[in-house]
C-alpha atoms as a PDB file:
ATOM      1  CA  UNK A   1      74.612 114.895 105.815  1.00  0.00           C
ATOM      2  CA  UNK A   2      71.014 115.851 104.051  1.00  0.00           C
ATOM      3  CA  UNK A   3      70.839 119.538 102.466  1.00  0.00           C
ATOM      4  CA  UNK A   4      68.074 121.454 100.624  1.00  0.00           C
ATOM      5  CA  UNK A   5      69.787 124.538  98.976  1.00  0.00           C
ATOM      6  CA  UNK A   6      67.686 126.964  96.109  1.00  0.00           C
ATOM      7  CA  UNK A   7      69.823 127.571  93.032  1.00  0.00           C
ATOM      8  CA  UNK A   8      67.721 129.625  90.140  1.00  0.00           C
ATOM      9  CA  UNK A   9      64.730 129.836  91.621  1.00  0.00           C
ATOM     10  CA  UNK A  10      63.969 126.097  92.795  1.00  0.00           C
ATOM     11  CA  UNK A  11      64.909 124.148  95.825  1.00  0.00           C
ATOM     12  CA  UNK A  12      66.883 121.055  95.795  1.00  0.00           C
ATOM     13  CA  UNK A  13      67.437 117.734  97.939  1.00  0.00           C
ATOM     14  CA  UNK A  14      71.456 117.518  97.994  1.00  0.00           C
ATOM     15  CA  UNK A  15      73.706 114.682 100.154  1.00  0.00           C
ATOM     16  CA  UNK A  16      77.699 114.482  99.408  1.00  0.00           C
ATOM     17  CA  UNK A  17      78.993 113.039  96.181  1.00  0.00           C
ATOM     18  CA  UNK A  18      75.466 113.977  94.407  1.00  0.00           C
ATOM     19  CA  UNK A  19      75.530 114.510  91.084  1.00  0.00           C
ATOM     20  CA  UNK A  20      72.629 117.262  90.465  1.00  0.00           C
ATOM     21  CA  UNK A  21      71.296 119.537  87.135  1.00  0.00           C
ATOM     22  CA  UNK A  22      70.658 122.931  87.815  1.00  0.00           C
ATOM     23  CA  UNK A  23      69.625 125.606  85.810  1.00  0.00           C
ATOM     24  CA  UNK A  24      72.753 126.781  83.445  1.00  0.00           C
ATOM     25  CA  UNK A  25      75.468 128.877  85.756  1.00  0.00           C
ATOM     26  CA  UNK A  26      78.262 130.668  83.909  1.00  0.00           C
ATOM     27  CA  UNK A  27      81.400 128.373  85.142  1.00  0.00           C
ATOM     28  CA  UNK A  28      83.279 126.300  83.378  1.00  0.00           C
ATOM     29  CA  UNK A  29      83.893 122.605  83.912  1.00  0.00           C
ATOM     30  CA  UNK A  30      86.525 121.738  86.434  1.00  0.00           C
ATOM     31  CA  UNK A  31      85.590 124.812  88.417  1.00  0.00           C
ATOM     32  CA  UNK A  32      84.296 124.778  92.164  1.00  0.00           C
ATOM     33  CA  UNK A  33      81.012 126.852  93.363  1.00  0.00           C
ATOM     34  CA  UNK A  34      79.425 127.579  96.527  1.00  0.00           C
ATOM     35  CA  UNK A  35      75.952 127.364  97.101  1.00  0.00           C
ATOM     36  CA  UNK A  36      75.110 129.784 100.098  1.00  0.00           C
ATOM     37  CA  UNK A  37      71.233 130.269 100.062  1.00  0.00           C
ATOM     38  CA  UNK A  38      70.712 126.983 102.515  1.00  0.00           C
ATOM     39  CA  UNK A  39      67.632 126.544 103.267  1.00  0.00           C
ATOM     40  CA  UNK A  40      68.386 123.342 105.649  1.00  0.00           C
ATOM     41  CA  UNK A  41      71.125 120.764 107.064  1.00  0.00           C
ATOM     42  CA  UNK A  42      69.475 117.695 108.655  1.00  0.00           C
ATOM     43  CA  UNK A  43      67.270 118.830 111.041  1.00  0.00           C
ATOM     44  CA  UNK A  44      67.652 122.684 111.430  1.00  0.00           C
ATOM     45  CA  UNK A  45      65.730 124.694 109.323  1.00  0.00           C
ATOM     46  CA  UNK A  46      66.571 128.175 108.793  1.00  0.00           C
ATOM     47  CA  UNK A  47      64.275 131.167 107.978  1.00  0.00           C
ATOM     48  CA  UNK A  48      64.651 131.428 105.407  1.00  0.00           C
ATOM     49  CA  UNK A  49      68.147 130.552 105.130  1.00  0.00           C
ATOM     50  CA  UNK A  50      70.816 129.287 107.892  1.00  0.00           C
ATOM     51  CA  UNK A  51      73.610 131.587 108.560  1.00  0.00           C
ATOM     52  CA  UNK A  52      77.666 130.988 107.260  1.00  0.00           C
ATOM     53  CA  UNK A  53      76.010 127.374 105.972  1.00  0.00           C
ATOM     54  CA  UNK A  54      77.729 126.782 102.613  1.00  0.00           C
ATOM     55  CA  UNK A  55      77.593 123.810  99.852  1.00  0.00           C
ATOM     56  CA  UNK A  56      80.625 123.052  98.215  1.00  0.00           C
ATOM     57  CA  UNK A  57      80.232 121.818  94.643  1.00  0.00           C
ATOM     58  CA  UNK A  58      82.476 121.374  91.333  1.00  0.00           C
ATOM     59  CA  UNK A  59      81.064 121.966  87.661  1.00  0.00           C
ATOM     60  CA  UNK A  60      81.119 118.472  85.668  1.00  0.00           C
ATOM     61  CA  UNK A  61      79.543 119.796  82.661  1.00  0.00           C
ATOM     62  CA  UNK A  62      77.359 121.919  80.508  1.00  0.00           C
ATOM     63  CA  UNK A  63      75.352 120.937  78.193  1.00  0.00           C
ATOM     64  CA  UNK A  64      71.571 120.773  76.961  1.00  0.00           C
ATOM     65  CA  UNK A  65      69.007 118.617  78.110  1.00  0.00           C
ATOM     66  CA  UNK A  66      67.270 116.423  75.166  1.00  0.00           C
ATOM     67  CA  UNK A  67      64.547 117.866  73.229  1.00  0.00           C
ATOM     68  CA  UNK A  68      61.089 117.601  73.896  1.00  0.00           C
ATOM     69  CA  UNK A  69      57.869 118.419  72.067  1.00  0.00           C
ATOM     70  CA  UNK A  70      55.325 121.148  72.273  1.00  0.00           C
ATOM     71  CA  UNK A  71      52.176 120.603  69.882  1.00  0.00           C
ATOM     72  CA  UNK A  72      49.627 123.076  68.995  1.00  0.00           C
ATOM     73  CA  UNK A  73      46.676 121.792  67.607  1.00  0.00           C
ATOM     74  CA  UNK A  74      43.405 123.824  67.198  1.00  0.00           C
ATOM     75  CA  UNK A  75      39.867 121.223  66.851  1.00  0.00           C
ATOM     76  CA  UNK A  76      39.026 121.230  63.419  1.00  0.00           C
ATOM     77  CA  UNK A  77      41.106 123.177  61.857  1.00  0.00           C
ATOM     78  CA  UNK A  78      43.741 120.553  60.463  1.00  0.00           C
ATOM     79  CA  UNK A  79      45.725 123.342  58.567  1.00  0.00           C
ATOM     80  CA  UNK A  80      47.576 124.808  62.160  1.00  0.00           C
ATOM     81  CA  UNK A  81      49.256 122.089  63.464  1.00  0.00           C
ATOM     82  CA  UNK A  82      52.498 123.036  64.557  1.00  0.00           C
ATOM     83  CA  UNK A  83      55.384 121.102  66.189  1.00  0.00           C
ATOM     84  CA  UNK A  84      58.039 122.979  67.544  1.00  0.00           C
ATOM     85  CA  UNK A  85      61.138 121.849  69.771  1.00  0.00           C
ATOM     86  CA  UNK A  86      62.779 123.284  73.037  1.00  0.00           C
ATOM     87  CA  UNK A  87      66.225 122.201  74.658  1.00  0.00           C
ATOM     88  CA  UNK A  88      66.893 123.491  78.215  1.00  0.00           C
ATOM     89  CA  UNK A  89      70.569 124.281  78.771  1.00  0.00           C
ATOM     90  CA  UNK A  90      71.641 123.258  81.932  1.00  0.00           C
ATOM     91  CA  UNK A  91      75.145 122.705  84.131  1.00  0.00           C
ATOM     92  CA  UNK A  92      75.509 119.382  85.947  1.00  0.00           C
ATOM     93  CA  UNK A  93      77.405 120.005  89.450  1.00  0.00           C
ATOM     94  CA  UNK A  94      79.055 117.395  92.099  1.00  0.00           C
ATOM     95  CA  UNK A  95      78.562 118.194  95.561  1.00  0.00           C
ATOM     96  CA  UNK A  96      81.671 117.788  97.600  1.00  0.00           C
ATOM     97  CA  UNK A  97      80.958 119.370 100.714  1.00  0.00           C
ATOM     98  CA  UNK A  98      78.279 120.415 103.416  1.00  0.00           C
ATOM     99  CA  UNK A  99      79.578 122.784 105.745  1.00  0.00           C
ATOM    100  CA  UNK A 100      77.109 122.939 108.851  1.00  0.00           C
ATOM    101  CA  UNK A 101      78.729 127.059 109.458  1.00  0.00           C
END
């Protein structure tokens, strides 16, 4: 069974026993979650979301993603160069269960 459920702002693509990163939730590993904005379950499509549909999911871990890098560079002016670093926290979730509602 296919999904697409928004979590934080952004939509995503979920079947059972996917592993997914989502934007960093306040649970702690080991701990299950529900996911109620659904905004479809195969072929039904809700507007915007389908009523008593739930995803069941369970908190593997949080963490940080890896760094990446951000220049600023200005044309011809060699003295403001900059390099600076971000790291987006995230939580990485297992989905156990669709439930159709």
């Amino acid at each position: 069974m296919n999904a697409v459920i928004k979590v934080g702002g952004k939509q995503y693509f979920v079947k059972e026993n996917d592993e997914i990163f989502i934007e960093k939730l306040d649970a702690n590993p080991g701990d299950s979650i529900s996911f109620d904005q659904v905004l479809m379950i195969d072929s039904k499509v809700g507007s915007p979301f389908l009523e008593g549909a739930t995803v069941l999911g369970e908190v593997i871990k949080n963490g940080k993603q890896r760094k990446i890098r951000i220049f600023k560079y200005k044309s011809k002016d060699r003295s403001n160069r900059k390099t600076q670093g971000h790291r987006q926290p995230y939580t990485k979730v297992k989905i156990t269960k669709i439930n159709n509602g």
